[in-house]
Structures are given as structure tokens and as C-alpha cells.
Protein backbone atom coordinates (compact mmCIF):
# COMPACT_ATOMS: atom_id res chain seq x y z
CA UNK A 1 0.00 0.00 0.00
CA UNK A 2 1.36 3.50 -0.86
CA UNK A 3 1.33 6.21 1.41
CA UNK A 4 -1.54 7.94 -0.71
CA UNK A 5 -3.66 4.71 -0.70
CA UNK A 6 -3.06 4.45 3.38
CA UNK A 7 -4.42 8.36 3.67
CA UNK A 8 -7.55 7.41 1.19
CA UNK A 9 -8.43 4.35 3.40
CA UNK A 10 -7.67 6.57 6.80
CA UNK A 11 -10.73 9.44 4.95
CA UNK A 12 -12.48 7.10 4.17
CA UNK A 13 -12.99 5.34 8.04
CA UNK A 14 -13.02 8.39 9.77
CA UNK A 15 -16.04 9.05 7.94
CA UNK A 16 -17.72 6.04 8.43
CA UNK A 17 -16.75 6.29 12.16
CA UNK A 18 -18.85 9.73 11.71
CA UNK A 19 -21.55 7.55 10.35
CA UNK A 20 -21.41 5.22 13.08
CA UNK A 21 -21.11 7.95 15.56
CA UNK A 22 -24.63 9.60 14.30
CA UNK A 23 -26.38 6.47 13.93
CA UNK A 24 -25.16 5.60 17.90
CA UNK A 25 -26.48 9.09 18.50
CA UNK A 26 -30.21 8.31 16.73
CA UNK A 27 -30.32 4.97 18.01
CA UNK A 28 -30.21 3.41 14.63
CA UNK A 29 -26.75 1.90 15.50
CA UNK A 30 -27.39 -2.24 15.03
CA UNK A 31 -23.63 -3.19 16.01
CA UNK A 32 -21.45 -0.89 18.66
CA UNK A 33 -18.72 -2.89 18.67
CA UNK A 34 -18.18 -1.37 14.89
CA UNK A 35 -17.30 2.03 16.30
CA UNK A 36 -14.27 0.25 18.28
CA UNK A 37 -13.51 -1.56 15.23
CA UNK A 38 -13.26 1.46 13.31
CA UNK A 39 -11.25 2.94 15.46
CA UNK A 40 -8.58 0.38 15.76
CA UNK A 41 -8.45 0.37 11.89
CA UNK A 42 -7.74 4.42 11.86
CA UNK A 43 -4.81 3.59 14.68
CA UNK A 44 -3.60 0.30 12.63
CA UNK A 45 -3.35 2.32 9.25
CA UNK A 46 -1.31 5.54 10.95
CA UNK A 47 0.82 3.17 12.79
CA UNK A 48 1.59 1.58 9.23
CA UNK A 49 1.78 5.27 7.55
CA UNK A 50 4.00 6.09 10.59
CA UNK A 51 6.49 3.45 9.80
CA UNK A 52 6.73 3.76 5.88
CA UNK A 53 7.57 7.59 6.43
CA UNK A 54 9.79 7.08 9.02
CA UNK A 55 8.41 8.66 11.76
CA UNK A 56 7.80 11.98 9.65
CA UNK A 57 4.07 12.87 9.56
């Protein structure tokens, strides 16, 4: 995965973590633990993003 792709994949969670966050909020939200799971993703792709760069952000 190239940097780029990694910062496409990190938009595109953090939006559906928004998602998740407003359905939660409405009481729509069918499975909570996706929230957490989105989350870890985010952390898993900037550790990855963190390591290709070098520690450079």
C-alpha cells in the first residue's frame, strides 16, 4: 500500500466512524462494537503510515 492509498483508506474510516457515531447518536446503530472496530483500523493504518515515512508525519 502507498502512502496515498493508506491516507484514502484513513478518509475514508473516519467518515464512516462519523456515520457510526450519528447512527449511535439516533439509536439506529445495530452493532457498537463497529465504532471500536473502526477505530482500531484508523490507529492500525497511521501506525503503518508512521512506519513507511519514518516517523515523519
Amino acid at each position: 500500500m502507498s502512502i496515498e492509498e493508506i491516507d484514502k483508506k484513513i478518509k475514508e474510516t473516519k467518515r464512516e466512524l462519523l456515520d457510526l457515531r450519528m447512527k449511535k447518536a439516533s439509536g439506529t446503530l445495530d452493532k457498537p462494537s463497529d465504532i471500536n472496530k473502526a477505530k482500531k483500523l484508523i490507529a492500525r493504518l497511521m501506525t503503518i503510515k508512521t512506519e513507511k515515512t519514518g516517523g515523519d508525519n
